[in-house]
PDB file of N, CA and C in Angstrom:
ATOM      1  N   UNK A   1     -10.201 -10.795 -12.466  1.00  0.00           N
ATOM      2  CA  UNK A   1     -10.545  -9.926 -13.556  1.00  0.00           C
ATOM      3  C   UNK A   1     -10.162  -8.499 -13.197  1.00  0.00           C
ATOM      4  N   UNK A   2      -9.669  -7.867 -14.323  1.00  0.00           N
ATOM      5  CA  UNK A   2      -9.660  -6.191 -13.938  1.00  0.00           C
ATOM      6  C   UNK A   2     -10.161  -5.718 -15.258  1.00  0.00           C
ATOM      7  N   UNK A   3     -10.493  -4.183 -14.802  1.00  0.00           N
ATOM      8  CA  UNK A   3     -11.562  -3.559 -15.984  1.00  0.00           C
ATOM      9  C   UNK A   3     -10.858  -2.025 -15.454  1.00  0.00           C
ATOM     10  N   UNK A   4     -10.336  -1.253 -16.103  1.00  0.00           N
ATOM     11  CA  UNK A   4     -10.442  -0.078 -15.713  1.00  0.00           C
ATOM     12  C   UNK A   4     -10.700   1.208 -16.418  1.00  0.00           C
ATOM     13  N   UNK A   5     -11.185   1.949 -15.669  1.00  0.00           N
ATOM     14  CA  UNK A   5     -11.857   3.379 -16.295  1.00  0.00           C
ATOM     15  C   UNK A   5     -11.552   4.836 -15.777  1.00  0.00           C
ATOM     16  N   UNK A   6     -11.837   5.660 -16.545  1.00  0.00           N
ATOM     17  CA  UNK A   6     -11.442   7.090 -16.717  1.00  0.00           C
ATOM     18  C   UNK A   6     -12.979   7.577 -16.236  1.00  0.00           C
ATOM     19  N   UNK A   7     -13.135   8.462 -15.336  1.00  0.00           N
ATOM     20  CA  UNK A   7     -14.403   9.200 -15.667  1.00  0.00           C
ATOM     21  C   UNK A   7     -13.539  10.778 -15.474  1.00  0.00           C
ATOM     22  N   UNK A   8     -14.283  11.960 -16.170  1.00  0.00           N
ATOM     23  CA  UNK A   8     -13.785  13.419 -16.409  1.00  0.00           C
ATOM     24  C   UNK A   8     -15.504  13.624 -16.013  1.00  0.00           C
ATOM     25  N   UNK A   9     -14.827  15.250 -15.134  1.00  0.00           N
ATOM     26  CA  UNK A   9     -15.872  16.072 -13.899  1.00  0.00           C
ATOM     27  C   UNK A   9     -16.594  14.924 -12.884  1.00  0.00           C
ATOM     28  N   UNK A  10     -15.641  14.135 -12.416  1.00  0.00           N
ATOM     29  CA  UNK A  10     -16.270  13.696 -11.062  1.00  0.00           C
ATOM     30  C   UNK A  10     -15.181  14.329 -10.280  1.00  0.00           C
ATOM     31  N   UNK A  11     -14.694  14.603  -8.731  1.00  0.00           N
ATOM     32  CA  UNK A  11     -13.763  14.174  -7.620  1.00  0.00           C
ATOM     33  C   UNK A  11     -13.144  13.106  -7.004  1.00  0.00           C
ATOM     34  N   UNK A  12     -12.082  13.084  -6.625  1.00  0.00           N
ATOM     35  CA  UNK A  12     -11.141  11.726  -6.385  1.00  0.00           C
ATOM     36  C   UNK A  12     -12.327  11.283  -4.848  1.00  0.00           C
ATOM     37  N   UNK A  13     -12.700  12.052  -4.228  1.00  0.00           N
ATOM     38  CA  UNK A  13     -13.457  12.547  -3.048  1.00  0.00           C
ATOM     39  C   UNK A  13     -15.511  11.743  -3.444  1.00  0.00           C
ATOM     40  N   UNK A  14     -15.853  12.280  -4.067  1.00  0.00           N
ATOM     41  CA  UNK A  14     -17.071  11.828  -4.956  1.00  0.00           C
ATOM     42  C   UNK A  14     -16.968  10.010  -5.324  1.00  0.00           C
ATOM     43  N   UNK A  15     -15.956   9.941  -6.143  1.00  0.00           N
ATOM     44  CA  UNK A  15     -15.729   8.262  -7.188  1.00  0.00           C
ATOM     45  C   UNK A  15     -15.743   7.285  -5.413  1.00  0.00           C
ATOM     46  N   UNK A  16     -14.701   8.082  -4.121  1.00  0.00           N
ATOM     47  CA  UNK A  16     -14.958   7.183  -2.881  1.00  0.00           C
ATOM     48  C   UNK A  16     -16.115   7.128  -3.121  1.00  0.00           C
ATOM     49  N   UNK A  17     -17.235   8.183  -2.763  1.00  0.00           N
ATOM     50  CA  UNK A  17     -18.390   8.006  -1.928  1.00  0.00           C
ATOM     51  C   UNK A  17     -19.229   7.424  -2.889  1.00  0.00           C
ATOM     52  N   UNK A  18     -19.301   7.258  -4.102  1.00  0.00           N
ATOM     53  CA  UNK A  18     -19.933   6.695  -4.668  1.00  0.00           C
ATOM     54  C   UNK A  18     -19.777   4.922  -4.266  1.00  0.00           C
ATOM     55  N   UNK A  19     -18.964   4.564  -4.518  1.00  0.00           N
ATOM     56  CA  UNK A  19     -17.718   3.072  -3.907  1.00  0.00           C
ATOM     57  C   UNK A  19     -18.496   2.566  -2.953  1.00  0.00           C
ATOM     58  N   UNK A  20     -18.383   3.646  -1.660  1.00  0.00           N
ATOM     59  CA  UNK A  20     -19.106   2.988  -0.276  1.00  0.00           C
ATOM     60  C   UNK A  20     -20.494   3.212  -0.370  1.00  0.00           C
ATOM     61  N   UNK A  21     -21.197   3.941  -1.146  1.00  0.00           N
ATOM     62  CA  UNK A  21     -22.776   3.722  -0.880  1.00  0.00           C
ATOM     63  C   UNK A  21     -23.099   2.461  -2.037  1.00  0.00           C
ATOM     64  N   UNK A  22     -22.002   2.272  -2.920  1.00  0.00           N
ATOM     65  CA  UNK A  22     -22.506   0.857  -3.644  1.00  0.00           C
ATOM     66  C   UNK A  22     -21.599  -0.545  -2.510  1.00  0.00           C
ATOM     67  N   UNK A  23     -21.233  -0.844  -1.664  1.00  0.00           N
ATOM     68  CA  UNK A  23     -21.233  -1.478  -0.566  1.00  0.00           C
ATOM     69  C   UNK A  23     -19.947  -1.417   0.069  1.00  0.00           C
ATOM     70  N   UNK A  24     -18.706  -0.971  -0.526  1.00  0.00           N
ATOM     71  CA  UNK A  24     -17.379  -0.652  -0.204  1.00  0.00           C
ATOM     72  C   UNK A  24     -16.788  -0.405   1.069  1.00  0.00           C
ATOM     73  N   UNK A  25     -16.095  -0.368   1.409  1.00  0.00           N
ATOM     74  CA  UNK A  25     -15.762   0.379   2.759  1.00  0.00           C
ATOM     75  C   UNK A  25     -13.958   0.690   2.068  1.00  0.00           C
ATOM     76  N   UNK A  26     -13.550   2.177   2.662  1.00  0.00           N
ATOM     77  CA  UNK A  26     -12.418   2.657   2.518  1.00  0.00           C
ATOM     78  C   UNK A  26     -11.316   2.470   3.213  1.00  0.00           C
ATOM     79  N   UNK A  27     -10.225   2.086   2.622  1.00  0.00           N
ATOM     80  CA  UNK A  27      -9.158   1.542   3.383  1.00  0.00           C
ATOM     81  C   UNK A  27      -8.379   3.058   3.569  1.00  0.00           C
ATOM     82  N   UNK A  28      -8.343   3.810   2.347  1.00  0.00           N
ATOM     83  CA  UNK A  28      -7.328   4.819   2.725  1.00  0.00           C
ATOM     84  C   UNK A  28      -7.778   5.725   1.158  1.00  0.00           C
ATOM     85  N   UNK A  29      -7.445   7.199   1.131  1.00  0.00           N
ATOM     86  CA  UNK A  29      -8.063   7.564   0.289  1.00  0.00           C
ATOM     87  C   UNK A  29      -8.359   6.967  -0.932  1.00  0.00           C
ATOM     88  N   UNK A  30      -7.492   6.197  -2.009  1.00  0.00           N
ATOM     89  CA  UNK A  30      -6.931   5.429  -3.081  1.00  0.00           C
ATOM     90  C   UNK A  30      -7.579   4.026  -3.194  1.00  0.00           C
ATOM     91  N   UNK A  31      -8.306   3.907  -2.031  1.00  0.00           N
ATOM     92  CA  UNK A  31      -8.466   2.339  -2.527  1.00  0.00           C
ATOM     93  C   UNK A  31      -9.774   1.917  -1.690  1.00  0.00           C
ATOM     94  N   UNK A  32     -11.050   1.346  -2.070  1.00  0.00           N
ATOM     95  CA  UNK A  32     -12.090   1.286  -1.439  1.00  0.00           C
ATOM     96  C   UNK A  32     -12.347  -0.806  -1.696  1.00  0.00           C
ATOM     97  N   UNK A  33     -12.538  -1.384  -0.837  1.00  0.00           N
ATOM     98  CA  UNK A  33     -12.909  -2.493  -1.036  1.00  0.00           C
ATOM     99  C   UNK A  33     -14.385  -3.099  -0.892  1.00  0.00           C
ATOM    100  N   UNK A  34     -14.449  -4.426  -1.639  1.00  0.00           N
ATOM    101  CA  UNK A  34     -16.307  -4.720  -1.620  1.00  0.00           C
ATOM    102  C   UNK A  34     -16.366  -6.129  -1.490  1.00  0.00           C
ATOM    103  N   UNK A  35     -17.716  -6.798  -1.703  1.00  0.00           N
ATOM    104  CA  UNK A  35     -17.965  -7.841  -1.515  1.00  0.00           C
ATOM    105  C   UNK A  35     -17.221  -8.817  -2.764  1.00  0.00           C
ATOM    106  N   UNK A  36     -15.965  -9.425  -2.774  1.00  0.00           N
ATOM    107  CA  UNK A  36     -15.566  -9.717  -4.305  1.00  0.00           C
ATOM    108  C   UNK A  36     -14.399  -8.492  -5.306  1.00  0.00           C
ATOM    109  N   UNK A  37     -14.518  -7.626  -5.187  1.00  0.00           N
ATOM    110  CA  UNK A  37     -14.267  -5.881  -5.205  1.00  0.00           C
ATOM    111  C   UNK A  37     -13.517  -5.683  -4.732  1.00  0.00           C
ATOM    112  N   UNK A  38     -12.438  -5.028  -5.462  1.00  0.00           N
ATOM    113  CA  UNK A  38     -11.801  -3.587  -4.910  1.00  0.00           C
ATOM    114  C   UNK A  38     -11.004  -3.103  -6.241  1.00  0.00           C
ATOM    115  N   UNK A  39     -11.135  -1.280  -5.814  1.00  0.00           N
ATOM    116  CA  UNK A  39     -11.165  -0.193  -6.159  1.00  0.00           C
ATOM    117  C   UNK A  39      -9.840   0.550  -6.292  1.00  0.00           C
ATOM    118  N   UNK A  40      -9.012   0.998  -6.956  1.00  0.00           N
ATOM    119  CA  UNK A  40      -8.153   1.614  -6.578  1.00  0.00           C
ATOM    120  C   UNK A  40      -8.419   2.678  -7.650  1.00  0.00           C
ATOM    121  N   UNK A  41      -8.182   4.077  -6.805  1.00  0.00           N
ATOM    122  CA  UNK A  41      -8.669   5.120  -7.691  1.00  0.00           C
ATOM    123  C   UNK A  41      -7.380   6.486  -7.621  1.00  0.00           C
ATOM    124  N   UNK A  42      -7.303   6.627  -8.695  1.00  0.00           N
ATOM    125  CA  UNK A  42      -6.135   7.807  -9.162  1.00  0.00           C
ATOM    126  C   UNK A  42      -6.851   9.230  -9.522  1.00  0.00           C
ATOM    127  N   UNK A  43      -6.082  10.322  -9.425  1.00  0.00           N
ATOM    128  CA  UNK A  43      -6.692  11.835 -10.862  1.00  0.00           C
ATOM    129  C   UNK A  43      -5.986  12.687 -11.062  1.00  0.00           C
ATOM    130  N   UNK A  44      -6.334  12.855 -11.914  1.00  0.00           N
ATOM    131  CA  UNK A  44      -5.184  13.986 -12.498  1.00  0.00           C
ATOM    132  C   UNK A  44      -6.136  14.963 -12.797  1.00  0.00           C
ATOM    133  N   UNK A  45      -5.919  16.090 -13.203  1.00  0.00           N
ATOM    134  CA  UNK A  45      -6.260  17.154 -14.185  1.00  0.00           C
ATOM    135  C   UNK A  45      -5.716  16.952 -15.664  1.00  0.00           C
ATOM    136  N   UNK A  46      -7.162  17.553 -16.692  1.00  0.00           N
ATOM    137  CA  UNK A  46      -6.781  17.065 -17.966  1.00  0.00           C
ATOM    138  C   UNK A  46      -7.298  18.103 -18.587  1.00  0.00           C
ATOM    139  N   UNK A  47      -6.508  18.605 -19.761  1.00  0.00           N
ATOM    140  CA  UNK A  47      -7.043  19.788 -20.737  1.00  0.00           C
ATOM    141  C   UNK A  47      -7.213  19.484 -21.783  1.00  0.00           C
ATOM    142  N   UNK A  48      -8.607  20.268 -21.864  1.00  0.00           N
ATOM    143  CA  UNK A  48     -10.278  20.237 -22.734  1.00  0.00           C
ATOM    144  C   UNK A  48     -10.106  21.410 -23.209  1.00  0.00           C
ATOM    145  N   UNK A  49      -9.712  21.442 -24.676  1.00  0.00           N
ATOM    146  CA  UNK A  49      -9.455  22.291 -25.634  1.00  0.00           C
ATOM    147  C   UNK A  49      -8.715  23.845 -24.997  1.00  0.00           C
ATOM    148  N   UNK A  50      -8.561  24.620 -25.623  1.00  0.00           N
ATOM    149  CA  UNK A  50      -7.443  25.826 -24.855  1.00  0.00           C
ATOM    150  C   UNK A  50      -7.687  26.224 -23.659  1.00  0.00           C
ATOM    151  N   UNK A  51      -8.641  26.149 -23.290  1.00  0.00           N
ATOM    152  CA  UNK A  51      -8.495  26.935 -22.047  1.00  0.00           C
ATOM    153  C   UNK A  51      -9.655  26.055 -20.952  1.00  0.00           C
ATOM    154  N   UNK A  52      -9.406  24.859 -21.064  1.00  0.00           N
ATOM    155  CA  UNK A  52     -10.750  24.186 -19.759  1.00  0.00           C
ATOM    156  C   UNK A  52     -10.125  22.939 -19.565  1.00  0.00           C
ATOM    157  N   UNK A  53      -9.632  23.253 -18.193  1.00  0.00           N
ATOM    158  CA  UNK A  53      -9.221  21.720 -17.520  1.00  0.00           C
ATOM    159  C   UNK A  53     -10.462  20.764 -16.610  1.00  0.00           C
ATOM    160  N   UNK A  54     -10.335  19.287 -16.487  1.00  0.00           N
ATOM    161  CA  UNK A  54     -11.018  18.997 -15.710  1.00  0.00           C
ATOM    162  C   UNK A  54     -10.283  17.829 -14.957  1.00  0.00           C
ATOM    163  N   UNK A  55     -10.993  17.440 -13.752  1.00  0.00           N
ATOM    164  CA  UNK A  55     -10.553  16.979 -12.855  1.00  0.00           C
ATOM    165  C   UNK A  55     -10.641  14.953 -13.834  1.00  0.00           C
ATOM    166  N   UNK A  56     -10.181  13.967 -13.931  1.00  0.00           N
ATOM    167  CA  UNK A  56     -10.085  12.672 -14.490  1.00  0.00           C
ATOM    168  C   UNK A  56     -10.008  11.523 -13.676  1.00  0.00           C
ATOM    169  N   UNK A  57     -10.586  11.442 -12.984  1.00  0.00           N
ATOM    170  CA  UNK A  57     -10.857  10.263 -12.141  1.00  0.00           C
ATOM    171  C   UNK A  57     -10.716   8.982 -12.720  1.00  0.00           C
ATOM    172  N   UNK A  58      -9.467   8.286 -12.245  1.00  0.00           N
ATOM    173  CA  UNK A  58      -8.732   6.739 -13.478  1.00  0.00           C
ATOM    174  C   UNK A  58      -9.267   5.629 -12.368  1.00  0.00           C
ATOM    175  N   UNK A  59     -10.132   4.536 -11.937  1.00  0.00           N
ATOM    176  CA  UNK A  59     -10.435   3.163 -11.473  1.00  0.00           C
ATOM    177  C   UNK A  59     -10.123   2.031 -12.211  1.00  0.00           C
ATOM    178  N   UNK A  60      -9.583   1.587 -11.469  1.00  0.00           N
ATOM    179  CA  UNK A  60      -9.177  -0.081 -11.792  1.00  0.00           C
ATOM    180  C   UNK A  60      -9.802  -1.145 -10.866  1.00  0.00           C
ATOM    181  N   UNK A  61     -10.647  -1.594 -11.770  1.00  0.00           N
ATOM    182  CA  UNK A  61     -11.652  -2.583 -10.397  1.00  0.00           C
ATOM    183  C   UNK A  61     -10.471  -3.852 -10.978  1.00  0.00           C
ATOM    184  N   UNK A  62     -10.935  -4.633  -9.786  1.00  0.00           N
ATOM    185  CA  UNK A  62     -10.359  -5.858  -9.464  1.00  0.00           C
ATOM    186  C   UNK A  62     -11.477  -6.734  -8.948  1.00  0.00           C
ATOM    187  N   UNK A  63     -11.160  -8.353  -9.313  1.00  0.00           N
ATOM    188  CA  UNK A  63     -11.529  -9.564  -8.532  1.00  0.00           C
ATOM    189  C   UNK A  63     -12.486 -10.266  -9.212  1.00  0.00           C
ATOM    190  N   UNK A  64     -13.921 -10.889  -8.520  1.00  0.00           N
ATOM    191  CA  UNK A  64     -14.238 -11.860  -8.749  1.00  0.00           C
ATOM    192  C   UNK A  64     -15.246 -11.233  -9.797  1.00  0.00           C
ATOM    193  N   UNK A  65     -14.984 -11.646 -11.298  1.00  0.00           N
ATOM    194  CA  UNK A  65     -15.685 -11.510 -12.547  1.00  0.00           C
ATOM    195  C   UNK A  65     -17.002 -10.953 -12.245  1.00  0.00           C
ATOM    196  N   UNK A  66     -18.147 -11.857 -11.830  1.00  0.00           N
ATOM    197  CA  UNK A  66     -19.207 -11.109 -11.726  1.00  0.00           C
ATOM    198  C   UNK A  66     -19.467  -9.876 -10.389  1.00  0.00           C
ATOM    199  N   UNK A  67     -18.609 -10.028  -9.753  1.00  0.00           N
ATOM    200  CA  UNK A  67     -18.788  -8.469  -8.599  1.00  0.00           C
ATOM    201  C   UNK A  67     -18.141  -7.402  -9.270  1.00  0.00           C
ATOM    202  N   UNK A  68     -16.751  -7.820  -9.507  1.00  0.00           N
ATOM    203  CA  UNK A  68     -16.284  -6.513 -10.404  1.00  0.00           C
ATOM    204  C   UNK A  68     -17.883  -5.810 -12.054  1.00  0.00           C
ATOM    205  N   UNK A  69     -17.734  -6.773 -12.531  1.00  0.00           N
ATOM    206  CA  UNK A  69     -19.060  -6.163 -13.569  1.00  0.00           C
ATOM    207  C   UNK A  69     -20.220  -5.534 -12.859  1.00  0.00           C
ATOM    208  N   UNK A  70     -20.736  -6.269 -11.868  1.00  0.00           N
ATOM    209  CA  UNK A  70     -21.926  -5.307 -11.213  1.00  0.00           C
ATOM    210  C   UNK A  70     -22.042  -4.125 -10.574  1.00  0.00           C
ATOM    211  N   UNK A  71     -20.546  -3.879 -10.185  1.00  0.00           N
ATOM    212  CA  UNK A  71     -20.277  -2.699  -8.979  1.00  0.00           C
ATOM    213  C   UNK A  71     -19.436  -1.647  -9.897  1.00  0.00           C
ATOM    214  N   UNK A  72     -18.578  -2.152 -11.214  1.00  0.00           N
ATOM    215  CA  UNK A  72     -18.968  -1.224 -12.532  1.00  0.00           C
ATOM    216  C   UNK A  72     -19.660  -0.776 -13.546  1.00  0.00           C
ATOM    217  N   UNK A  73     -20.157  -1.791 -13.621  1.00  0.00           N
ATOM    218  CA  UNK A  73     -21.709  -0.830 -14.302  1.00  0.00           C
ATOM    219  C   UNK A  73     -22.847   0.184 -12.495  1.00  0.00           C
ATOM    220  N   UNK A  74     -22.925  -0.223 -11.852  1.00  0.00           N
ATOM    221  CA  UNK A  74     -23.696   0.760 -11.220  1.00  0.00           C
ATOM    222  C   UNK A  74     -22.905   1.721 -10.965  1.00  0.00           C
ATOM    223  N   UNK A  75     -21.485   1.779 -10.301  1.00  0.00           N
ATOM    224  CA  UNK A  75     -20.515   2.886 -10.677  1.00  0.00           C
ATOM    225  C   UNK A  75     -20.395   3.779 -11.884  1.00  0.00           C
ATOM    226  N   UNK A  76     -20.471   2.955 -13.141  1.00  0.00           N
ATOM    227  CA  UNK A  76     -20.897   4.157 -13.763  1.00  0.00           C
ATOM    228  C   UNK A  76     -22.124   4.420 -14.195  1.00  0.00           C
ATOM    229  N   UNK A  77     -23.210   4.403 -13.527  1.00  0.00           N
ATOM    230  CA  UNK A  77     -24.566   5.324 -13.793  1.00  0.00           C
ATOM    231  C   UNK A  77     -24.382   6.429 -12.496  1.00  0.00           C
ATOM    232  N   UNK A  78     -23.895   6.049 -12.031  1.00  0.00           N
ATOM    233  CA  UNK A  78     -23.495   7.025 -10.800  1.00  0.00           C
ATOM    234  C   UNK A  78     -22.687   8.057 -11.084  1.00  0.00           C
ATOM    235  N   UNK A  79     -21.424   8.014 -12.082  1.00  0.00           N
ATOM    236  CA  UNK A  79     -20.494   8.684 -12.158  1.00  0.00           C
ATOM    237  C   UNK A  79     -20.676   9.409 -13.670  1.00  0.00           C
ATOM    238  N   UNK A  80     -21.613   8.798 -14.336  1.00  0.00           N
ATOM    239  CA  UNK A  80     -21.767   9.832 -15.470  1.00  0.00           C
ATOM    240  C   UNK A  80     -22.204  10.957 -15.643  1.00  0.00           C
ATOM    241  N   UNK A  81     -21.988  11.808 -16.179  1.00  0.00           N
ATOM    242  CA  UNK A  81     -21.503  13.341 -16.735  1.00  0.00           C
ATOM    243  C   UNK A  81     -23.028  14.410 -17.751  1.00  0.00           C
ATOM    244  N   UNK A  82     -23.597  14.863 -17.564  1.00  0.00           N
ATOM    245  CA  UNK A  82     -23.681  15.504 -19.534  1.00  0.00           C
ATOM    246  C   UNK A  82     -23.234  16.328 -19.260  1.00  0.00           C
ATOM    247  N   UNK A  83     -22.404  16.317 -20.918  1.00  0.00           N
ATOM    248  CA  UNK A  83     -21.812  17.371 -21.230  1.00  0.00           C
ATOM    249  C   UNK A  83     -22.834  18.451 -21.774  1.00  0.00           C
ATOM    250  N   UNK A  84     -22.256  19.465 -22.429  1.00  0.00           N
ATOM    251  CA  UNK A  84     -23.119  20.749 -22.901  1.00  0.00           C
ATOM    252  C   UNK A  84     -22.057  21.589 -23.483  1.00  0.00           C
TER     253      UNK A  84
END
């Protein structure tokens, strides 16, 4: 299975450490692996109306159906945002 996602105002640096405290371990900056899991993570900068960029953190989970779903949904309560 793959599922992948965008999060805007996290760090390419942050989306790791989030990865390994949900059970991961890091192979190399780009790519964190898990029980069932793995991670490969991209970012760019993205512009938010005239004048406000933010950092876009892109994941593509991979593997076994129910690890990938569990370790993306707690990934993103971890990685969500409010805006204002």
């Amino acid at each position: 299975m793959q599922r992948e996602r965008a999060y805007r105002g996290i760090s390419l640096r942050l989306a790791r450490e989030y990865l390994e405290r949900l059970g991961g371990d890091s192979t190399d900056e780009s790519l964190v692996t898990g029980d069932g899991w793995r991670a490969t993570l991209s970012a760019e900068t993205v512009s938010v109306g005239p004048s406000l960029e933010l950092t876009e953190v892109t994941v593509v989970f991979e593997g076994e159906a129910a690890a990938v779903e569990a370790v993306l949904e707690r990934f993103s309560q971890k990685a969500m945002r409010a805006g204002g």
